[in-house]
C-alpha atoms as a PDB file:
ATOM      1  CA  UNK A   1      14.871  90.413  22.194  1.00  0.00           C
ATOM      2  CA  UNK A   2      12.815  93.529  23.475  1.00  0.00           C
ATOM      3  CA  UNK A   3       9.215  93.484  23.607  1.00  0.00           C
ATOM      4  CA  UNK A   4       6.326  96.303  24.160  1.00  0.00           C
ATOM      5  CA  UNK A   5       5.420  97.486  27.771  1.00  0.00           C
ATOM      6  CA  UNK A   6       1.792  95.648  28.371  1.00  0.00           C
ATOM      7  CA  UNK A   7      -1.317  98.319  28.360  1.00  0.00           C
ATOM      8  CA  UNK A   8      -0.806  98.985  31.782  1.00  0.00           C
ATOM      9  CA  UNK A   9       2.478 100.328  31.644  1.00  0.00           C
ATOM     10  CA  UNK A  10       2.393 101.816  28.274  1.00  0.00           C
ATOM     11  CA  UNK A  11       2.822 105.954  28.390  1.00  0.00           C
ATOM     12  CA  UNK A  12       0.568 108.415  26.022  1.00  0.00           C
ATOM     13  CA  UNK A  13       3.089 109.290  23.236  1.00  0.00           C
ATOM     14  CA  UNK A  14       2.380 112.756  23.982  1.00  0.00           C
ATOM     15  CA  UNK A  15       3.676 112.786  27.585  1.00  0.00           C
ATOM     16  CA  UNK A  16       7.499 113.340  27.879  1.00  0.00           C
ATOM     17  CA  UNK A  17       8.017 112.235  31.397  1.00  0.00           C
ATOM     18  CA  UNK A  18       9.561 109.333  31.712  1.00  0.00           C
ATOM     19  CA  UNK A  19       8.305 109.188  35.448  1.00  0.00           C
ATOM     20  CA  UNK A  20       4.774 109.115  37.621  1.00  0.00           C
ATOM     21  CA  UNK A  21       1.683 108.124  36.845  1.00  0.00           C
ATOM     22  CA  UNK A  22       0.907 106.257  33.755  1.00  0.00           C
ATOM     23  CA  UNK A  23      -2.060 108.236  33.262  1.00  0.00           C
ATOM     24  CA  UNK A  24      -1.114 111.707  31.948  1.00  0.00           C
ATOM     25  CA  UNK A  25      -2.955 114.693  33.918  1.00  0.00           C
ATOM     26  CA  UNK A  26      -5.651 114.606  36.395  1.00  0.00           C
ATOM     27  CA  UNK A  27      -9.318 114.040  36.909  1.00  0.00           C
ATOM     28  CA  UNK A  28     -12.305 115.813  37.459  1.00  0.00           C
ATOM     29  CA  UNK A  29     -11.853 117.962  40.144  1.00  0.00           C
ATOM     30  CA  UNK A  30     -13.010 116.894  43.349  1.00  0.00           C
ATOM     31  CA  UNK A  31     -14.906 118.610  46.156  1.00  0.00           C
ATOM     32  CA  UNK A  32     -16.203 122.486  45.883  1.00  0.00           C
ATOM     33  CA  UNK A  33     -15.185 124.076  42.255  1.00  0.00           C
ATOM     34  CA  UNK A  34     -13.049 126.689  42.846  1.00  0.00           C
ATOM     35  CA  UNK A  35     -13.414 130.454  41.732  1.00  0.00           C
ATOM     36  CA  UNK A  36     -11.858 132.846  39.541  1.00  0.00           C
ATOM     37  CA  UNK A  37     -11.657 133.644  35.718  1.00  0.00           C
ATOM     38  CA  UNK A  38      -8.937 131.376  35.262  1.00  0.00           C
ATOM     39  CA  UNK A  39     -10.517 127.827  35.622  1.00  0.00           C
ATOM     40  CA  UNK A  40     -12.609 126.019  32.506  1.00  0.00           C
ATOM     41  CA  UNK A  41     -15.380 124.485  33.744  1.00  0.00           C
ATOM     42  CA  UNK A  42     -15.053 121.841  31.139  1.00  0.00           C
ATOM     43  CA  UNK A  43     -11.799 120.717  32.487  1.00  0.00           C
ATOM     44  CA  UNK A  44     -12.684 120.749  36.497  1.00  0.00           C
ATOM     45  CA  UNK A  45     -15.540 118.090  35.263  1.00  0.00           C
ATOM     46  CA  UNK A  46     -14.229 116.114  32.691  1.00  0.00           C
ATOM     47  CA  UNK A  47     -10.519 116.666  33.931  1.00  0.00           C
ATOM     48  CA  UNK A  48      -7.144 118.061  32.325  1.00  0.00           C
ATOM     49  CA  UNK A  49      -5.456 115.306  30.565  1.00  0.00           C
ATOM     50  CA  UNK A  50      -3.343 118.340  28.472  1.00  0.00           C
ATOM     51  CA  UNK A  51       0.660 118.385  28.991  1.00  0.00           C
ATOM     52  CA  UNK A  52       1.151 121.597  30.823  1.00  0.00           C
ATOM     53  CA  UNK A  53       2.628 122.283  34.372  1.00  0.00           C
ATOM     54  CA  UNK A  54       0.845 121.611  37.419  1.00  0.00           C
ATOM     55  CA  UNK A  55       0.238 125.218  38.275  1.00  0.00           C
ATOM     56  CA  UNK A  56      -1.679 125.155  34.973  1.00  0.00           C
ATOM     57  CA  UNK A  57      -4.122 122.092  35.584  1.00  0.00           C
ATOM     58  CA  UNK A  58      -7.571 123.051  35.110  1.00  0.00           C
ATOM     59  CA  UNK A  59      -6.935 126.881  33.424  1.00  0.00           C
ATOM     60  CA  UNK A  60      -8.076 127.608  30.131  1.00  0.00           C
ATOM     61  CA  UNK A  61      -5.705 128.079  27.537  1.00  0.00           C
ATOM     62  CA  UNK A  62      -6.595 131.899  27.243  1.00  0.00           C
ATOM     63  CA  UNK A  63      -5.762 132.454  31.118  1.00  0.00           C
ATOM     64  CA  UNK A  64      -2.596 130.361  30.883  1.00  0.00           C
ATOM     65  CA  UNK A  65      -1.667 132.559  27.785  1.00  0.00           C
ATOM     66  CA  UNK A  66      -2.432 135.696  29.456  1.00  0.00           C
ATOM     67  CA  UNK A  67       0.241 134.537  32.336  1.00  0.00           C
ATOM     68  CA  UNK A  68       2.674 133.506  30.323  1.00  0.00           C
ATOM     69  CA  UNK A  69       2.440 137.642  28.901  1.00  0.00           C
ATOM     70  CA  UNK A  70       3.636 138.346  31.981  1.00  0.00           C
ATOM     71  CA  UNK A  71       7.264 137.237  32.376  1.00  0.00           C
ATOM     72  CA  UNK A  72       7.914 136.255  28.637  1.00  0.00           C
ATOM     73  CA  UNK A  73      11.492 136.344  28.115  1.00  0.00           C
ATOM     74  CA  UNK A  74      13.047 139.326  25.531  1.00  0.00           C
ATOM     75  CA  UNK A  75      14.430 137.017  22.620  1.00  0.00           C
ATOM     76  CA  UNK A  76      12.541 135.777  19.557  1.00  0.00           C
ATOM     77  CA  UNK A  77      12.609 132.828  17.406  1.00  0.00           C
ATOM     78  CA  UNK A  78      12.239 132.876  13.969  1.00  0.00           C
ATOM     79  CA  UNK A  79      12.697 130.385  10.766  1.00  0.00           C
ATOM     80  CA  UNK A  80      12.642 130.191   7.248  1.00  0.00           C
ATOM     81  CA  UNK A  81       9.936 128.153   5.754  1.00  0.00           C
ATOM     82  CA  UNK A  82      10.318 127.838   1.398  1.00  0.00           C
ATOM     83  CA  UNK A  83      10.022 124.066   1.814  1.00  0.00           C
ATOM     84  CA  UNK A  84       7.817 123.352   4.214  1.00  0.00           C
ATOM     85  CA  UNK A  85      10.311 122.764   6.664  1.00  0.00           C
ATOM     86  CA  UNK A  86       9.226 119.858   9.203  1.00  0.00           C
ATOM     87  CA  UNK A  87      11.376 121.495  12.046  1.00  0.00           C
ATOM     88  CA  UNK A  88       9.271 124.421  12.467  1.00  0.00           C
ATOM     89  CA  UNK A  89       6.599 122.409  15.159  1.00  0.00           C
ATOM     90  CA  UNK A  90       9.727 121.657  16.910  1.00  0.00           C
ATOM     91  CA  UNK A  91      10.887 124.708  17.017  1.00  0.00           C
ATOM     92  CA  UNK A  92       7.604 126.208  18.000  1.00  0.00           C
ATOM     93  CA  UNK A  93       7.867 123.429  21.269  1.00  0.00           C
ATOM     94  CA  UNK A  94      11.541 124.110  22.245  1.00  0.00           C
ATOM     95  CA  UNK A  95      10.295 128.016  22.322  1.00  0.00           C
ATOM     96  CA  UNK A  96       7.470 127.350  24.583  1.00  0.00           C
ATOM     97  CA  UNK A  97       9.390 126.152  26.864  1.00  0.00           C
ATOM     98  CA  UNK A  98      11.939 128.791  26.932  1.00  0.00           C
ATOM     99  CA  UNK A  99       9.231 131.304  27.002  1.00  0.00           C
ATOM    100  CA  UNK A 100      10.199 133.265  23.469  1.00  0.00           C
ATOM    101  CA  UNK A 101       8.380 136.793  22.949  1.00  0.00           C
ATOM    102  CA  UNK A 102       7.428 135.575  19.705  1.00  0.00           C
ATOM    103  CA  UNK A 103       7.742 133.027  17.143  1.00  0.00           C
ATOM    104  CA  UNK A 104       8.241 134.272  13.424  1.00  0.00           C
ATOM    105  CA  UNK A 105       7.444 132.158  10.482  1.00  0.00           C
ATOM    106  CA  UNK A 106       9.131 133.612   7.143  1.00  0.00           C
ATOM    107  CA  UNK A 107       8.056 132.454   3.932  1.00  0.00           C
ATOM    108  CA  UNK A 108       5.315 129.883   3.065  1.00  0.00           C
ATOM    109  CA  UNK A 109       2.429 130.936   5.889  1.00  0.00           C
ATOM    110  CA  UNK A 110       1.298 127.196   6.118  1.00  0.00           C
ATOM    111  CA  UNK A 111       3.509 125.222   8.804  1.00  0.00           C
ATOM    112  CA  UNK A 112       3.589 121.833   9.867  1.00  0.00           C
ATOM    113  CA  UNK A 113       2.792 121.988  13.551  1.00  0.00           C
ATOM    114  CA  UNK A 114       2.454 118.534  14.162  1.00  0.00           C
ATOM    115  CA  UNK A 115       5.803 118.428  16.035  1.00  0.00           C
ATOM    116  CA  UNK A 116       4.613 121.125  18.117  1.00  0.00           C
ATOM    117  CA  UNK A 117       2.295 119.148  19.796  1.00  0.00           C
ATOM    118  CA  UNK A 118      -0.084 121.658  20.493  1.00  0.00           C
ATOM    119  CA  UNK A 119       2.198 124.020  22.416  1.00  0.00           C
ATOM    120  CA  UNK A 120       1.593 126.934  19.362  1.00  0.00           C
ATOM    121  CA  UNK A 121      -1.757 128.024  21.259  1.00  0.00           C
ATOM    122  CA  UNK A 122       0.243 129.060  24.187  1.00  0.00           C
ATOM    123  CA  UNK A 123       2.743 130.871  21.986  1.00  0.00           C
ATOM    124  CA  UNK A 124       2.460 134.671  19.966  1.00  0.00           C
ATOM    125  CA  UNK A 125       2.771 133.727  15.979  1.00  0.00           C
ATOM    126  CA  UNK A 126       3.955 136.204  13.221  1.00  0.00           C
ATOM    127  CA  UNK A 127       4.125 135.964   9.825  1.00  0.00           C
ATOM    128  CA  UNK A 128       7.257 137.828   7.540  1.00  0.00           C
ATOM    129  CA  UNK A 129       7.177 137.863   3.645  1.00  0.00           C
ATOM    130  CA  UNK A 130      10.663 137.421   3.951  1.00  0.00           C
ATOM    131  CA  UNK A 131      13.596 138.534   5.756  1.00  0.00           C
ATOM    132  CA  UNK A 132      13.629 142.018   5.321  1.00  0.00           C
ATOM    133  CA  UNK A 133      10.216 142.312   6.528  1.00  0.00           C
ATOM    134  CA  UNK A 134      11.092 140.251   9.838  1.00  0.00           C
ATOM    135  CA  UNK A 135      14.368 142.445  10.307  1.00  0.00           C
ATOM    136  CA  UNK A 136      12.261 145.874   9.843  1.00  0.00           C
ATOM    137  CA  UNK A 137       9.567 144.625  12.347  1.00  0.00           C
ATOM    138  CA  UNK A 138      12.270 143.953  15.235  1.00  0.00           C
ATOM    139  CA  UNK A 139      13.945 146.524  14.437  1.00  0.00           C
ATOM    140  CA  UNK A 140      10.814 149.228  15.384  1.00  0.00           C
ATOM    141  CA  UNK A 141       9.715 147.447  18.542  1.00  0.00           C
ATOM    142  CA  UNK A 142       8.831 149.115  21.290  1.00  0.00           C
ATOM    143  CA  UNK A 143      11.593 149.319  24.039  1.00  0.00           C
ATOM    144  CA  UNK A 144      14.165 149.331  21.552  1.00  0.00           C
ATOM    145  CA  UNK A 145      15.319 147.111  17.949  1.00  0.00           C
ATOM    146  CA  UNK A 146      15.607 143.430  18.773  1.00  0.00           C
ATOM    147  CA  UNK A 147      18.713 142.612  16.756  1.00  0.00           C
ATOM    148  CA  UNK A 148      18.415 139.715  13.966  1.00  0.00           C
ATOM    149  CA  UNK A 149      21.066 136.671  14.264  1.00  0.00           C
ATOM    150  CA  UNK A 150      21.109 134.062  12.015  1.00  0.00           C
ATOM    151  CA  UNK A 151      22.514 130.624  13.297  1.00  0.00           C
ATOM    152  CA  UNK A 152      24.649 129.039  10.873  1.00  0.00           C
ATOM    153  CA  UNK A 153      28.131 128.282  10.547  1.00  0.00           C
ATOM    154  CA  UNK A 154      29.182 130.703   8.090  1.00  0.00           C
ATOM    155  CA  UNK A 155      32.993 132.030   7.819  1.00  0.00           C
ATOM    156  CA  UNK A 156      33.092 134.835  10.487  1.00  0.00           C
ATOM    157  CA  UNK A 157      30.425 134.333  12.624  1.00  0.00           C
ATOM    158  CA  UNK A 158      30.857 134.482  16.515  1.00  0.00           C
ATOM    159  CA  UNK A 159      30.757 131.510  18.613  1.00  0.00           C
ATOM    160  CA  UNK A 160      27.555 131.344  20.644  1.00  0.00           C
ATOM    161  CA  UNK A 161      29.600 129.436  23.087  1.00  0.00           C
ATOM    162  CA  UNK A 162      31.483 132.185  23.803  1.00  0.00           C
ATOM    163  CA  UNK A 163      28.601 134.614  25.448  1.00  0.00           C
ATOM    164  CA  UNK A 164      26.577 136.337  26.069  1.00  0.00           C
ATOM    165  CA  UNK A 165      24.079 136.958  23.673  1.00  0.00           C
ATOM    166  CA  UNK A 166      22.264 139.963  23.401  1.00  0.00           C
ATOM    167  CA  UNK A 167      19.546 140.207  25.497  1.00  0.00           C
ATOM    168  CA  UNK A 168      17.139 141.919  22.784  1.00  0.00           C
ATOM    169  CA  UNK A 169      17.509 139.174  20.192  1.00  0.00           C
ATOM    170  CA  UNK A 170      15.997 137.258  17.603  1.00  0.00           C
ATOM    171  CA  UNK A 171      17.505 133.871  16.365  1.00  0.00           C
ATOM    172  CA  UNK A 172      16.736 132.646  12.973  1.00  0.00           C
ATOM    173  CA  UNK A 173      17.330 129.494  11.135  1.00  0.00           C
ATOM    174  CA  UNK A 174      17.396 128.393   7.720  1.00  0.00           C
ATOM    175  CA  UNK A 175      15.904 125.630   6.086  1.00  0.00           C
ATOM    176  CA  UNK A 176      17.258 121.752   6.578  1.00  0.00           C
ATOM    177  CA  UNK A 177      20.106 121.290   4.829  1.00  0.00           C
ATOM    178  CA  UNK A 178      20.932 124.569   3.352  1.00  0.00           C
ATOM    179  CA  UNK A 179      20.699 126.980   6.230  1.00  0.00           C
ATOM    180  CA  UNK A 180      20.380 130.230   5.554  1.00  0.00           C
ATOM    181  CA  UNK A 181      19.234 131.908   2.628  1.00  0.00           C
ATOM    182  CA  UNK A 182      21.527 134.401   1.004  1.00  0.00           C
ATOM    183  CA  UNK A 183      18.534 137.286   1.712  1.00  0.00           C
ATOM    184  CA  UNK A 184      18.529 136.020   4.881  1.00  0.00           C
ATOM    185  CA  UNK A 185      22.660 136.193   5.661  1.00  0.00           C
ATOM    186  CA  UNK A 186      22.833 139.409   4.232  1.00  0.00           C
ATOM    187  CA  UNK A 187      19.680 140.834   6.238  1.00  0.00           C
ATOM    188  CA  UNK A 188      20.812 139.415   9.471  1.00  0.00           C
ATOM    189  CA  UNK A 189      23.004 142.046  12.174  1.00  0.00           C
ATOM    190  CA  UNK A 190      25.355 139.327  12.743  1.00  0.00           C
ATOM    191  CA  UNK A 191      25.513 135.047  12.809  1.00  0.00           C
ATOM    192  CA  UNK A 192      26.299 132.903  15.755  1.00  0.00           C
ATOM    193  CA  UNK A 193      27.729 129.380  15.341  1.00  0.00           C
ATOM    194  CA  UNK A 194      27.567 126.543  17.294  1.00  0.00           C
ATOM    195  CA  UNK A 195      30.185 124.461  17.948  1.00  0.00           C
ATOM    196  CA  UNK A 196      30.922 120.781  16.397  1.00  0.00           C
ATOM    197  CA  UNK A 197      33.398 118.312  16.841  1.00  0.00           C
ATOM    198  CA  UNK A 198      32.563 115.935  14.788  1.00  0.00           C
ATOM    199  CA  UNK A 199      32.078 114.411  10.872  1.00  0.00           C
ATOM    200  CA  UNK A 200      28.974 116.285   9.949  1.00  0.00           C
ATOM    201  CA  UNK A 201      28.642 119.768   8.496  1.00  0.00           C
ATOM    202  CA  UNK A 202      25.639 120.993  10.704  1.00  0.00           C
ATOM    203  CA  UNK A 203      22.789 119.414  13.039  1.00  0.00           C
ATOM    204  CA  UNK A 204      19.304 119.382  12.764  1.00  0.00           C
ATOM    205  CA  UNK A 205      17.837 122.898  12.502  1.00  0.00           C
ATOM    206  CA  UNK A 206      15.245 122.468  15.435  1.00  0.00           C
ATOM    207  CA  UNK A 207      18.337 121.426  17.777  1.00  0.00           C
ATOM    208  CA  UNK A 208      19.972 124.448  17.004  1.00  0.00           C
ATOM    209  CA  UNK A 209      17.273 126.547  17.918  1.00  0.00           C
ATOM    210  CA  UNK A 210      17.088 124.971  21.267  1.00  0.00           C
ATOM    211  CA  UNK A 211      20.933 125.253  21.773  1.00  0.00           C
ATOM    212  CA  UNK A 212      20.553 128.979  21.095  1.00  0.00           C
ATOM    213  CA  UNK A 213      17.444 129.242  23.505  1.00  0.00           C
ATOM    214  CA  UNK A 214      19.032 127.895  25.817  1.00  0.00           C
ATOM    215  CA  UNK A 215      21.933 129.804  26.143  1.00  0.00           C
ATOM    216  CA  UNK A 216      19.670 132.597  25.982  1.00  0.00           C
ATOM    217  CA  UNK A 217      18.303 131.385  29.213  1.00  0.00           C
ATOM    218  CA  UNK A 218      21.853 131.013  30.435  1.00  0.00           C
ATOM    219  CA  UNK A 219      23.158 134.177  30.284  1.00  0.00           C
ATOM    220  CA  UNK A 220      19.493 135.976  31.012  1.00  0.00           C
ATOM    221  CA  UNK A 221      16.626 134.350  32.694  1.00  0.00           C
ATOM    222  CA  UNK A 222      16.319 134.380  36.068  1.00  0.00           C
ATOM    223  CA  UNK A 223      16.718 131.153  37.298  1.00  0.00           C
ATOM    224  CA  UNK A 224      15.666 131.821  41.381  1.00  0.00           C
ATOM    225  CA  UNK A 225      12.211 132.761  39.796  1.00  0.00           C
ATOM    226  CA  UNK A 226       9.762 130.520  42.039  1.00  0.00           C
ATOM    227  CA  UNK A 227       7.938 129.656  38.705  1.00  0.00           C
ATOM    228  CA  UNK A 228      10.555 128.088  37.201  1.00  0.00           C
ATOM    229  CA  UNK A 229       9.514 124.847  36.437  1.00  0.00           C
ATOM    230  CA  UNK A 230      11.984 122.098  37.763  1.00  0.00           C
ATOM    231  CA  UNK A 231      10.284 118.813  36.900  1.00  0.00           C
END
């Protein structure tokens, strides 16, 4: 019979690590404050209890946005939202930490982002009436049309196991249980799907995103980059 951790033990519900302290973040800041426009003097005296990297701790949110503009990575990240979809938040989190361009939201404007626990302030937002819209506006980017790839496993798409992706890319999903709308198959340049072995038609729609982040990051991002974060 399992029981709760006691109080002392017990880890915010918001901290993923699995590992250090129990209390998540740090302090006040101790000894001399330091200088520049990137610290919040709120945080250096009441401390930075916020789940970001360590370079991070004690930044406000607009400098650590403003670095982040710096080496975001070329792909996008975009879903359909008719229903309200739950997913999006998560989706928003997994493309945080990939570093998208850009999130897109198509549809509905209002979003659930309680799944993205917070991580949408670090991250650029767009709205799309639909499809259509969202495929004209990558396509007229500067530096070149980002192309539009659904993810769904729809007769004749390409395996996104079997690389790479474009670099110049925007992945979108479809809703939770349908996938893709038919606007949306028939706007997107091409479809990737993802490989299954086993009963089930499809996975969860915020998984997939992550799947094709990640193999974004496989085939593209520069992995020797000193700011990678490795845990």
């Amino acid at each position: 019979m399992s029981s709760s951790p006691p109080d002392d033990v017990r880890r915010a519900p918001y901290d993923p690590m699995p590992h250090g302290p129990v209390e998540v973040g740090v302090g006040p800041w101790e000894g001399p404050w330091p200088t520049g426009p990137q610290w919040d003097p709120e945080l250096l005296a009441g401390g930075d209890r916020r789940n970001v990297v360590d370079r991070y701790r004690y930044w406000s949110l607009e400098a650590i946005r403003a670095d982040l503009d710096t080496r975001r990575h070329d792909f996008h990240v975009a879903i359909e939202n008719w229903q309200h979809d739950f997913n999006i938040g998560t989706v928003v989190r997994s493309a945080n930490a990939f570093l998208a361009a850009e999130v897109h939201i198509v549809g509905n404007r209002r979003w659930n982002r309680r799944g993205a626990m917070v991580t949408d302030r670090y991250q650029h937002l767009r709205h799309h009436e639909d499809v259509p819209a969202l495929r004209d506006y990558l396509h007229a980017l500067p530096g070149g049309p980002v192309e539009l790839h659904g993810i769904d496993n729809l007769p004749g798409s390409r395996p996104l196991e079997a690389g790479p992706v474009p670099r110049r890319v925007c992945f979108l999903l479809g809703q939770e249980g349908p996938g893709l709308s038919e606007g949306a198959r028939e706007a997107c340049d091409a479809t990737f799907s993802i490989a299954q072995f086993g009963s089930t038609r499809s996975i969860n729609a915020s998984a997939a995103a992550a799947i094709a982040m990640h193999s974004w990051v496989r085939d593209h991002a520069d992995l020797g980059d000193e700011r990678t974060w490795r845990g």
